[in-house]
N, C-alpha and C. Protein backbone atom coordinates (compact mmCIF):
# COMPACT_ATOMS: atom_id res chain seq x y z
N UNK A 1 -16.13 -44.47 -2.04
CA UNK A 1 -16.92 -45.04 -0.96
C UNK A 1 -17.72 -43.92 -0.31
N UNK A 2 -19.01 -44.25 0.30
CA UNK A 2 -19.57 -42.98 0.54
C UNK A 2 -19.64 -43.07 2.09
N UNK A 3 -19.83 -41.86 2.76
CA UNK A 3 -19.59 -41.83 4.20
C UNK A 3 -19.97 -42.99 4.76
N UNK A 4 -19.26 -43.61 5.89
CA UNK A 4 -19.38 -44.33 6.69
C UNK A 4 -20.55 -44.23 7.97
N UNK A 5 -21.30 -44.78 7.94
CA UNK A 5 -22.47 -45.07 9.20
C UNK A 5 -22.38 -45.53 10.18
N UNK A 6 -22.00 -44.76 11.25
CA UNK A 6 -22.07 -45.69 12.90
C UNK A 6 -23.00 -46.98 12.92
N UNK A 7 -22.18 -48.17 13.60
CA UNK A 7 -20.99 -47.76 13.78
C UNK A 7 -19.84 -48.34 12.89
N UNK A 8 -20.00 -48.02 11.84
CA UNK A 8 -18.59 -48.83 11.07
C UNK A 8 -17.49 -47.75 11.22
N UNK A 9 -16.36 -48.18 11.26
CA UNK A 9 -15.07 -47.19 11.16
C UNK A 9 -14.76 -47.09 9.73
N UNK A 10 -13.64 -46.16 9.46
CA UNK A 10 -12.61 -46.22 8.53
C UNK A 10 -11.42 -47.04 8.60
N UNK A 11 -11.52 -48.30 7.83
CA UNK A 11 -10.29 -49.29 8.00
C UNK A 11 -9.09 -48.20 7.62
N UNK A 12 -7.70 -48.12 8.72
CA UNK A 12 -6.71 -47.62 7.79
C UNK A 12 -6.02 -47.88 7.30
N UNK A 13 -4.54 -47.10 6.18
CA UNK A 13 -3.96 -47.76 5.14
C UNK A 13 -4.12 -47.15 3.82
N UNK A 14 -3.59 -47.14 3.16
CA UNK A 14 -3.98 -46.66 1.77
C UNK A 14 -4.63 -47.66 0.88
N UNK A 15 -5.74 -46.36 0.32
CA UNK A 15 -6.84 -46.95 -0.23
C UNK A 15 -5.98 -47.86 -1.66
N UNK A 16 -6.07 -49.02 -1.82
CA UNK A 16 -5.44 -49.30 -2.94
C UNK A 16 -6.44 -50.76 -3.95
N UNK A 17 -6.55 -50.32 -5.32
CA UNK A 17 -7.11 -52.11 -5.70
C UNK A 17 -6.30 -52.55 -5.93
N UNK A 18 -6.51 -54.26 -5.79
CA UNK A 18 -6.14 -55.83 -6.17
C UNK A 18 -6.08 -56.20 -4.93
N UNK A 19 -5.81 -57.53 -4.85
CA UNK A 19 -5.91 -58.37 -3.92
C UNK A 19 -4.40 -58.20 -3.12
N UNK A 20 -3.65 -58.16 -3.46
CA UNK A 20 -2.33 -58.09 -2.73
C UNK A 20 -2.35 -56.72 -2.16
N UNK A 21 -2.80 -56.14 -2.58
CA UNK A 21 -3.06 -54.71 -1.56
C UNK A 21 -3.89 -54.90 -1.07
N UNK A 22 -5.34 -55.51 -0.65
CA UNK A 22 -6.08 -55.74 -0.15
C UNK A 22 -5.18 -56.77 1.15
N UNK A 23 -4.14 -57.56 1.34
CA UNK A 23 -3.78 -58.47 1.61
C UNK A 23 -2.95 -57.78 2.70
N UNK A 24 -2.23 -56.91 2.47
CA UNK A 24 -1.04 -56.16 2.79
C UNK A 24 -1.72 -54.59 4.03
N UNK A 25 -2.69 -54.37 3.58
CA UNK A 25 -3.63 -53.66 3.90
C UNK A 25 -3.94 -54.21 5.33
N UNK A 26 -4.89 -55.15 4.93
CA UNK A 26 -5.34 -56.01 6.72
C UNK A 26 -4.28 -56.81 7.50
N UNK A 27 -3.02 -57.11 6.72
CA UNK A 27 -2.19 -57.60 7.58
C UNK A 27 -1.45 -56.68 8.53
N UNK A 28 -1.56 -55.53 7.75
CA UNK A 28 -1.20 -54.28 8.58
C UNK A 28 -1.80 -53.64 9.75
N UNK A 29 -2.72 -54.49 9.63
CA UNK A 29 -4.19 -53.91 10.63
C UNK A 29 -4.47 -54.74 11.93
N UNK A 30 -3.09 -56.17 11.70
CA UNK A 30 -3.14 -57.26 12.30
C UNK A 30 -4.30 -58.06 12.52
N UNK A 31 -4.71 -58.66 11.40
CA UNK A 31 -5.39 -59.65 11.22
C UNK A 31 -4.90 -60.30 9.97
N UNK A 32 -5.22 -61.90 9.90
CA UNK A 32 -4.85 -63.05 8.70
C UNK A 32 -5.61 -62.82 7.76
N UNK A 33 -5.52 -62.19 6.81
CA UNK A 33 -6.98 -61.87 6.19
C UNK A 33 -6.96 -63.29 5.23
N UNK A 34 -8.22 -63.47 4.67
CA UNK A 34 -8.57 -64.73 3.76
C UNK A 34 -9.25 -63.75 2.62
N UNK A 35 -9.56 -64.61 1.30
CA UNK A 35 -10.29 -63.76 0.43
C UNK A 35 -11.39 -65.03 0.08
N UNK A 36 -12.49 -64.09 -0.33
CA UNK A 36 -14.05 -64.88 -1.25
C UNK A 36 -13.81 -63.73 -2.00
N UNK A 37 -14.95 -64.54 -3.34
CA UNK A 37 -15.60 -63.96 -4.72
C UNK A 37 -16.69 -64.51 -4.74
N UNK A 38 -17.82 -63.30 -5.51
CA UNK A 38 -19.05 -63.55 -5.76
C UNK A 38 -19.22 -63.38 -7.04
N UNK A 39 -20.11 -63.88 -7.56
CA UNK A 39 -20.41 -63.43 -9.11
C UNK A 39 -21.61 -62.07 -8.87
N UNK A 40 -22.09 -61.38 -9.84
CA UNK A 40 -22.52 -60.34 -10.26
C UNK A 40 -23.90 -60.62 -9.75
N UNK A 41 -24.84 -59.39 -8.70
CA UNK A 41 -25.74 -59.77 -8.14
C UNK A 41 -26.17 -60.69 -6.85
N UNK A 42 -25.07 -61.37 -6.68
CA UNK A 42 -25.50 -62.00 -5.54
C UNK A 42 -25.69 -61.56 -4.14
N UNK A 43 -26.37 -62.04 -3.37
CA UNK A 43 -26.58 -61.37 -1.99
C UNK A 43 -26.50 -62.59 -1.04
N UNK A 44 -26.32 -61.29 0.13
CA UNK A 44 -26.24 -62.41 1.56
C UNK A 44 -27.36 -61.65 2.30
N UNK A 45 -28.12 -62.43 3.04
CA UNK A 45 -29.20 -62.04 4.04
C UNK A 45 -28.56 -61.50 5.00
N UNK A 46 -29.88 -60.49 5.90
CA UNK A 46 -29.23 -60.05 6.82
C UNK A 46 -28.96 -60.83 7.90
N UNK A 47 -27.56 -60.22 8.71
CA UNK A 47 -26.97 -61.57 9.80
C UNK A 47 -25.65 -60.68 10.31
N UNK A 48 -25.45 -61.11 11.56
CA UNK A 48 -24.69 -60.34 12.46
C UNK A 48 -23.40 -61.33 12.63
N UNK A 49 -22.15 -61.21 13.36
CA UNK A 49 -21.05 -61.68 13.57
C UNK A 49 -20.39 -61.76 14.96
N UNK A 50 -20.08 -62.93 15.43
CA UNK A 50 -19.78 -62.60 17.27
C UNK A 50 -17.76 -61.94 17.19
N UNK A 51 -17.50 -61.62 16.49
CA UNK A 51 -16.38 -61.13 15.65
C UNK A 51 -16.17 -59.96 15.19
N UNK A 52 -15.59 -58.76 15.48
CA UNK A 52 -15.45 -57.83 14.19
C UNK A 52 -14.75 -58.04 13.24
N UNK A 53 -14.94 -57.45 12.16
CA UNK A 53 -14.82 -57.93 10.72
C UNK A 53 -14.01 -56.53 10.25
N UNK A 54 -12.84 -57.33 9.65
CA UNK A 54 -11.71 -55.86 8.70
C UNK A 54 -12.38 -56.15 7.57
N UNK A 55 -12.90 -55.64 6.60
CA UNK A 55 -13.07 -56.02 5.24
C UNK A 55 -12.49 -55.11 4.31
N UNK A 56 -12.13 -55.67 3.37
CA UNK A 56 -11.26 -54.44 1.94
C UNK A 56 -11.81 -55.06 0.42
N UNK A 57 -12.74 -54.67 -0.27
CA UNK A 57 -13.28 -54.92 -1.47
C UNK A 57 -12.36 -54.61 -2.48
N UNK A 58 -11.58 -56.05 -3.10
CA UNK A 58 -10.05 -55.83 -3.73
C UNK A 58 -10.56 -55.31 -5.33
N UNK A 59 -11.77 -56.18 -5.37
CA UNK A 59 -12.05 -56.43 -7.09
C UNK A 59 -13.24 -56.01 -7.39
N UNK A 60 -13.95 -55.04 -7.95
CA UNK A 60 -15.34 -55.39 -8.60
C UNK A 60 -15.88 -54.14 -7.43
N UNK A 61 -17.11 -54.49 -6.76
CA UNK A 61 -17.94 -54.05 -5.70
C UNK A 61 -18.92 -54.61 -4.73
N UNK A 62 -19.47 -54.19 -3.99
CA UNK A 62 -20.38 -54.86 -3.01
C UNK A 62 -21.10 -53.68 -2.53
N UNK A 63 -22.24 -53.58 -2.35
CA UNK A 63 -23.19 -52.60 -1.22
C UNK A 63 -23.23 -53.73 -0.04
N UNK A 64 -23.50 -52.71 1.24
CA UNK A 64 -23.31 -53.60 2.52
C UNK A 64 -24.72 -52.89 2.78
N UNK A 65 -25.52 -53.48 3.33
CA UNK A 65 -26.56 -53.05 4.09
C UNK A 65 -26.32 -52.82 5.36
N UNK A 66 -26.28 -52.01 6.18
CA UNK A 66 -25.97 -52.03 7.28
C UNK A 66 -27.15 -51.09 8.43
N UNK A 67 -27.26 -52.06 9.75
CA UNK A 67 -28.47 -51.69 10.54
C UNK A 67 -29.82 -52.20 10.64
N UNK A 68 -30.48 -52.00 11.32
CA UNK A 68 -31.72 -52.37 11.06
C UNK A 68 -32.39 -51.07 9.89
N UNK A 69 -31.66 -50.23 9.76
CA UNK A 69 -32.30 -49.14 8.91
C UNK A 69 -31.46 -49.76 7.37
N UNK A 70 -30.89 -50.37 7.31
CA UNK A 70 -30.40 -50.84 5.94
C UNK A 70 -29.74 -49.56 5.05
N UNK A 71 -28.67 -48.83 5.71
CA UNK A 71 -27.84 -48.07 5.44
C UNK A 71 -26.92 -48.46 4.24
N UNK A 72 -27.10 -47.89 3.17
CA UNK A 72 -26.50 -48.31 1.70
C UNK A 72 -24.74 -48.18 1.95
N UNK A 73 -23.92 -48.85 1.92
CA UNK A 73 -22.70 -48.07 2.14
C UNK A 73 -21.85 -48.96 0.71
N UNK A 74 -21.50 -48.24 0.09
CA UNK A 74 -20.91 -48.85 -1.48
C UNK A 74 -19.54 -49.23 -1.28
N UNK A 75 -18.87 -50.46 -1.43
CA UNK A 75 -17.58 -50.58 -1.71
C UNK A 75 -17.06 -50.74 -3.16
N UNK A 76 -16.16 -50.28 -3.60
CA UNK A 76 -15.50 -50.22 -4.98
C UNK A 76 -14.18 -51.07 -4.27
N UNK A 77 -13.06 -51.23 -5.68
CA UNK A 77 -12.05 -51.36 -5.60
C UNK A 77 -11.29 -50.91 -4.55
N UNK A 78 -10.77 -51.19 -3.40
CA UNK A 78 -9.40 -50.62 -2.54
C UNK A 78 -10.15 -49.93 -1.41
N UNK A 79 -12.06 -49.89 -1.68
CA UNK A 79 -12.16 -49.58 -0.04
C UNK A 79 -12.37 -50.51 1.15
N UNK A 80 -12.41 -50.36 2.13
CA UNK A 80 -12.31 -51.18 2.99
C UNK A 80 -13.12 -50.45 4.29
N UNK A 81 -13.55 -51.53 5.32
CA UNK A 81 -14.09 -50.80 6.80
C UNK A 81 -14.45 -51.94 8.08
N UNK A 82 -14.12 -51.34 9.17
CA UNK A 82 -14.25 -52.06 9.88
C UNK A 82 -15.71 -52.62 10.35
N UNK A 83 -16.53 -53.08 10.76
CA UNK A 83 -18.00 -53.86 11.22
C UNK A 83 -17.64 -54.78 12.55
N UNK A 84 -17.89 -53.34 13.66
CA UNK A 84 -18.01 -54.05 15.11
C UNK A 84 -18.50 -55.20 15.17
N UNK A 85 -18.40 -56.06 16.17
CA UNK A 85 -19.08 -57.47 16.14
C UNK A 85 -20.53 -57.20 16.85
N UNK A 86 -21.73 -57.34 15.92
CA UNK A 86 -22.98 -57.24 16.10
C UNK A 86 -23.86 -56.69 15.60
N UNK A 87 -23.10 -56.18 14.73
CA UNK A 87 -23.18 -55.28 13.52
C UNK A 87 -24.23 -55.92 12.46
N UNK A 88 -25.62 -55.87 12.33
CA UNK A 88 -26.84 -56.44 11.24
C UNK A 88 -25.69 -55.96 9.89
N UNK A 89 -26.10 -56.50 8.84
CA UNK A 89 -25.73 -56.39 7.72
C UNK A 89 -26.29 -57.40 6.63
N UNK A 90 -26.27 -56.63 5.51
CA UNK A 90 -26.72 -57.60 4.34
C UNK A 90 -25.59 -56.86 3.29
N UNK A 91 -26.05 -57.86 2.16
CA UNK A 91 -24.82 -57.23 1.27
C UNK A 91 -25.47 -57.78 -0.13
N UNK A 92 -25.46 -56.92 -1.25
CA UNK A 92 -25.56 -57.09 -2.57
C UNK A 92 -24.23 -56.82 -3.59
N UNK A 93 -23.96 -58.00 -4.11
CA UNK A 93 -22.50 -57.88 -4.79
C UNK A 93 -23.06 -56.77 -6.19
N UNK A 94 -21.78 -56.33 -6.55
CA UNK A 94 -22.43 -55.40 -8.00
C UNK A 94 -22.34 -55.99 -9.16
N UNK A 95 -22.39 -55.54 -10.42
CA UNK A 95 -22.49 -56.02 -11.97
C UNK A 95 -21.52 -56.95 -12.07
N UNK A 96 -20.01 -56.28 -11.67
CA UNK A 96 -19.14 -56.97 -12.47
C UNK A 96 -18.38 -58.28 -11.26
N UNK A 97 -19.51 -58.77 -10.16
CA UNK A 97 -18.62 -59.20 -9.28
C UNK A 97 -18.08 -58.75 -8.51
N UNK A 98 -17.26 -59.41 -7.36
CA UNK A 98 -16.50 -59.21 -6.26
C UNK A 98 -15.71 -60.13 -5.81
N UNK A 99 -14.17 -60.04 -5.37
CA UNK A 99 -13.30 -60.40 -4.26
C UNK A 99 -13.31 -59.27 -3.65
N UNK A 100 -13.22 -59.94 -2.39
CA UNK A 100 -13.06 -59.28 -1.27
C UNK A 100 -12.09 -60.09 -0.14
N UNK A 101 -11.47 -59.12 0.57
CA UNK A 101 -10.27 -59.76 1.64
C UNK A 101 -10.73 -59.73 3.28
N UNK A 102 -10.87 -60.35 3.62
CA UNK A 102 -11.64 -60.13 5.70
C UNK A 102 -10.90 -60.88 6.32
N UNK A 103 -10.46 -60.14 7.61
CA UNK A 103 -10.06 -60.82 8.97
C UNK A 103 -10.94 -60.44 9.46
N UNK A 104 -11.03 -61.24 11.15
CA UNK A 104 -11.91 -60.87 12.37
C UNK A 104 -10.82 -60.65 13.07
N UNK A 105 -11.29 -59.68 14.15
CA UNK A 105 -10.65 -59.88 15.66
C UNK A 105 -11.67 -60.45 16.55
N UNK A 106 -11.51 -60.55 17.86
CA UNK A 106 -12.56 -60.70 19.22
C UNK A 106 -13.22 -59.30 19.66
N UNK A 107 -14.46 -59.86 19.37
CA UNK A 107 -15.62 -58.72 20.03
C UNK A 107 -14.49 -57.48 20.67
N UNK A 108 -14.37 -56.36 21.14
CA UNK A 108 -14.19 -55.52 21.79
C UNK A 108 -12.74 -55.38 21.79
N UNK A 109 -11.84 -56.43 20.82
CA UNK A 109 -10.41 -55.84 20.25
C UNK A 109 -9.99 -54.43 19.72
């Protein structure tokens, strides 16, 4: 994963892939996490969240766009990061697909 961009944090926990570590990971972080999958290439427009967001990329990859400057930040297997609530973002899934695991907390948790 390549450095993190204000303001996202470093989710903590050990970096680990699959989904049950992805699972075990954010429950640790106290949040319910849920999981989605994308197929290869797909994207989400940019769009903000009244929520912060734990996320941990269990399977595959995702680039997150992040900012109005569209800050590249790469997830692989077992990384993960937090996204304050208000946080612009877009996201392009990679070649081979993606699951990914996310809880929210409340704004300023």
């Amino acid at each position: 994963m390549t450095t993190l961009p204000a303001p996202l944090e470093t989710l903590a926990g050990t970096v680990m892939p699959g989904v049950e570590a992805a699972r075990a990971r954010l429950r640790a972080a106290g949040v319910d996490p849920h999981a989605w999958s994308n197929g290869p290439g797909e994207r989400y427009a940019a769009h903000e969240h009244a929520t912060t967001k734990l996320l941990v990329c269990a399977v595959g990859s995702i680039s997150f766009l992040v900012g109005s400057g569209e800050v590249p930040v790469e997830l692989g297997a077992g990384d993960g990061f937090v996204l304050p609530a208000g946080t612009r973002h877009a996201a392009v899934v990679g070649p081979d697909g993606c699951t990914c695991l996310e809880g929210r907390r409340p704004a300023g948790f």
